[in-house]
Protein backbone atom coordinates (compact mmCIF):
# COMPACT_ATOMS: atom_id res chain seq x y z
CA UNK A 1 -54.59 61.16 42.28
CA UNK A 2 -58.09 61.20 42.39
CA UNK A 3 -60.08 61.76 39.39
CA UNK A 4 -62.17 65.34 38.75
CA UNK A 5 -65.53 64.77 39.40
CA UNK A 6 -66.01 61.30 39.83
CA UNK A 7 -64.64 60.86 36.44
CA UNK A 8 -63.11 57.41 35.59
CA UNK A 9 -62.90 54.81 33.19
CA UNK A 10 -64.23 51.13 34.15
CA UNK A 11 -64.13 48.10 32.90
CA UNK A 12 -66.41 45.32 34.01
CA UNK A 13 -67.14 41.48 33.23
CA UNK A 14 -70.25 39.33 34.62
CA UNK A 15 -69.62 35.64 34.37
CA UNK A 16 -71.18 32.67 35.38
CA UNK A 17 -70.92 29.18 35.17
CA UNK A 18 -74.37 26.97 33.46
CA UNK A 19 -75.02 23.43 35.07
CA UNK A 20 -76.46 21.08 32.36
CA UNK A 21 -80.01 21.52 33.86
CA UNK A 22 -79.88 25.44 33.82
CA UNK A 23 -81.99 27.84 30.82
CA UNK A 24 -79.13 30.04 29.43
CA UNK A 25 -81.70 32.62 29.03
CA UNK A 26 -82.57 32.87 32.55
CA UNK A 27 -79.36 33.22 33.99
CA UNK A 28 -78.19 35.95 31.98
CA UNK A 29 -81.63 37.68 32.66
CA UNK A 30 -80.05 37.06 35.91
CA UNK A 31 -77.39 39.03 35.01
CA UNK A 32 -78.68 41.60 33.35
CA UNK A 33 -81.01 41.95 36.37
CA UNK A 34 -77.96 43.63 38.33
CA UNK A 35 -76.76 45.83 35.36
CA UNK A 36 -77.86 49.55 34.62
CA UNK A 37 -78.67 50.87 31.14
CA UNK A 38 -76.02 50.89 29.52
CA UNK A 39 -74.39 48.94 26.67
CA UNK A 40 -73.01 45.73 27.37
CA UNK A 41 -71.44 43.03 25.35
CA UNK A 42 -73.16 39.61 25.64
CA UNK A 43 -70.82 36.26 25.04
CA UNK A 44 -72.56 32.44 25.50
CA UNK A 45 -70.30 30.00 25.61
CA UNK A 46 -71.65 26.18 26.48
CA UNK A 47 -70.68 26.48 30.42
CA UNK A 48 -70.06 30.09 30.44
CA UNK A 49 -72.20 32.83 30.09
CA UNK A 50 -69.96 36.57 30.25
CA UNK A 51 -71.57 40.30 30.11
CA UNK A 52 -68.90 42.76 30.04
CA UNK A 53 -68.99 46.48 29.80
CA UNK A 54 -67.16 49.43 29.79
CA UNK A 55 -69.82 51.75 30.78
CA UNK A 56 -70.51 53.15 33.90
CA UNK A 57 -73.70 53.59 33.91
CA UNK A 58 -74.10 49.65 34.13
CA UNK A 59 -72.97 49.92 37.74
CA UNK A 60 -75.65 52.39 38.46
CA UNK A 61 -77.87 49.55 39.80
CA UNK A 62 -75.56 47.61 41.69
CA UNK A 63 -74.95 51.17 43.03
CA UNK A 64 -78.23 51.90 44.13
CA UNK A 65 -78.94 48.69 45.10
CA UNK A 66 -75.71 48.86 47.92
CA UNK A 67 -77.07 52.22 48.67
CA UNK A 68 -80.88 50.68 49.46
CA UNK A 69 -80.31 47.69 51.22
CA UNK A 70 -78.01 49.51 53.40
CA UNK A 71 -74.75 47.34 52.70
CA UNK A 72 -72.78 49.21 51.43
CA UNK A 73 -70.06 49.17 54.65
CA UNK A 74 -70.17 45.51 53.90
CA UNK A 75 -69.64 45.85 50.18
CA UNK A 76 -66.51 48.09 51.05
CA UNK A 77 -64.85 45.95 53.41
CA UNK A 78 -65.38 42.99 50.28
CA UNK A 79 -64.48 45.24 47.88
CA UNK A 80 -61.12 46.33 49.82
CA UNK A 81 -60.28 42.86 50.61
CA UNK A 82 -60.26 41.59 47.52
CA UNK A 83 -58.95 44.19 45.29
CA UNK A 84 -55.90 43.62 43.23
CA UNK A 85 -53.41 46.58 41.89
CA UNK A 86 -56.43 47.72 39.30
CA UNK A 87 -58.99 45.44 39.98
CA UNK A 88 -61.52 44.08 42.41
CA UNK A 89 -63.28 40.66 41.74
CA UNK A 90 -66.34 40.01 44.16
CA UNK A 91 -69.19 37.35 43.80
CA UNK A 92 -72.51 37.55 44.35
CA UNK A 93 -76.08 35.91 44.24
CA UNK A 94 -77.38 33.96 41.25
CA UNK A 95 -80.68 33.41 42.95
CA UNK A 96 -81.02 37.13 44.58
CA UNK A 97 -79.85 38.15 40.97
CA UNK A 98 -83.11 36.64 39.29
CA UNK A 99 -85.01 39.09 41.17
CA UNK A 100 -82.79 42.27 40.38
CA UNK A 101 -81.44 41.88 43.97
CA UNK A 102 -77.47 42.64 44.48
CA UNK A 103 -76.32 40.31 47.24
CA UNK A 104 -72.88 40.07 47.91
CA UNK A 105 -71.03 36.16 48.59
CA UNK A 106 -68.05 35.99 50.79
CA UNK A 107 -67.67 31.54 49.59
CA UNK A 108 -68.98 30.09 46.39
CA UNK A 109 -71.03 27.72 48.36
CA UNK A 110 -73.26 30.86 49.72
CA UNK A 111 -75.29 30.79 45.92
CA UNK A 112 -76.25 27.07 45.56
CA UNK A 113 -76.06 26.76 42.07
CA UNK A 114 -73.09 29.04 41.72
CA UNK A 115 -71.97 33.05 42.43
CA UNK A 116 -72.11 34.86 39.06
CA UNK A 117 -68.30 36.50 39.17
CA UNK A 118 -68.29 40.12 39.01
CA UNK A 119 -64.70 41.67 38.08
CA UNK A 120 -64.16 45.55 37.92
CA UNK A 121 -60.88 47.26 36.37
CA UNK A 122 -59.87 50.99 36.61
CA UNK A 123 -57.08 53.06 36.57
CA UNK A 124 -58.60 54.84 39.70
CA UNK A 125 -59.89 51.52 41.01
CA UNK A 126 -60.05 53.12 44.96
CA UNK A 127 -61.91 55.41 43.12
CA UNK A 128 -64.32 53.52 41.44
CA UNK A 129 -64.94 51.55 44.97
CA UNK A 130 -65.33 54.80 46.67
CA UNK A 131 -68.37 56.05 43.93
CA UNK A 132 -70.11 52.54 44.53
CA UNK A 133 -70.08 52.33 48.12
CA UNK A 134 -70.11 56.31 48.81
CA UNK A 135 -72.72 57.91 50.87
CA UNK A 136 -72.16 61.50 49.63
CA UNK A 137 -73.59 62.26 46.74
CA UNK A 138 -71.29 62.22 43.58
C-alpha cells in the first residue's frame, strides 16, 4: 500500500572507504556534497568514513540532482535492479561527489579511488524509489 502523500520513513547510510593517501576531511565533504539539509550522523573510522540519516530531506539533493541531469530513467532501472525486500544499495562517484555532482556507478572500478556506497531502507522502499526518480511533482 502506498503511503498518503508521499509520506514515508527512510533510512539512509553514506560510506566510503579512505586509501592511506586520502584527507578524511575531503571525502566526507564529498559526501556531504550529495546530501540535503538535513541532520545526519557523522562516524570516522580509520578506513571508513559513514554519514547516515534518517531524514528525508537529505535525499532532496540527490533528488534534484537525478531530476537535472536528466537520469533519472537510469537511476530507476539501478535502483530496481538492485533493491532488496526493504532496501536498495547503489554506488556512486567519489570524484563527481567533490563537486556536489550525483553520478551513479554500475562497477566499483567506474570511481578510481573508490564508489562512496549509498544504502536506502524503507518500509515503502518502491515508494521511496518512486519519489526520487518521479517526474510528477510530489
Amino acid at each position: 500500500m502506498r503511503p498518503r502523500g508521499g509520506e514515508f520513513s527512510v533510512s539512509l547510510e553514506l560510506r566510503a572507504s579512505l586509501s592511506r593517501s586520502e584527507d578524511p576531511e575531503k571525502v566526507l565533504k564529498a559526501m556531504k556534497n550529495l546530501l540535503g539539509e538535513g541532520e545526519c550522523r557523522v562516524v570516522n573510522e580509520t578506513s571508513t568514513i559513514t554519514v547516515s540519516s534518517s531524514s528525508r530531506r537529505c535525499l532532496e539533493r540527490i533528488r534534484e540532482q537525478l531530476r537535472d541531469r536528466r537520469v533519472r530513467s537510469a537511476a530507476r532501472r539501478l535502483f530496481l535492479t538492485r533493491s532488496e525486500g526493504g532496501s536498495v544499495s547503489i554506488m556512486l562517484n567519489r570524484q563527481a561527489a567533490t563537486e556536489g555532482i550525483v553520478a551513479l556507478c554500475n562497477r566499483e572500478d567506474e570511481s578510481p579511488l573508490g564508489p562512496i556506497y549509498l544504502k536506502l531502507e524503507s518500509d515503502h522502499i518502491g515508494t521511496l524509489m518512486d519519489w526520487l526518480t518521479a517526474y510528477e511533482v510530489w
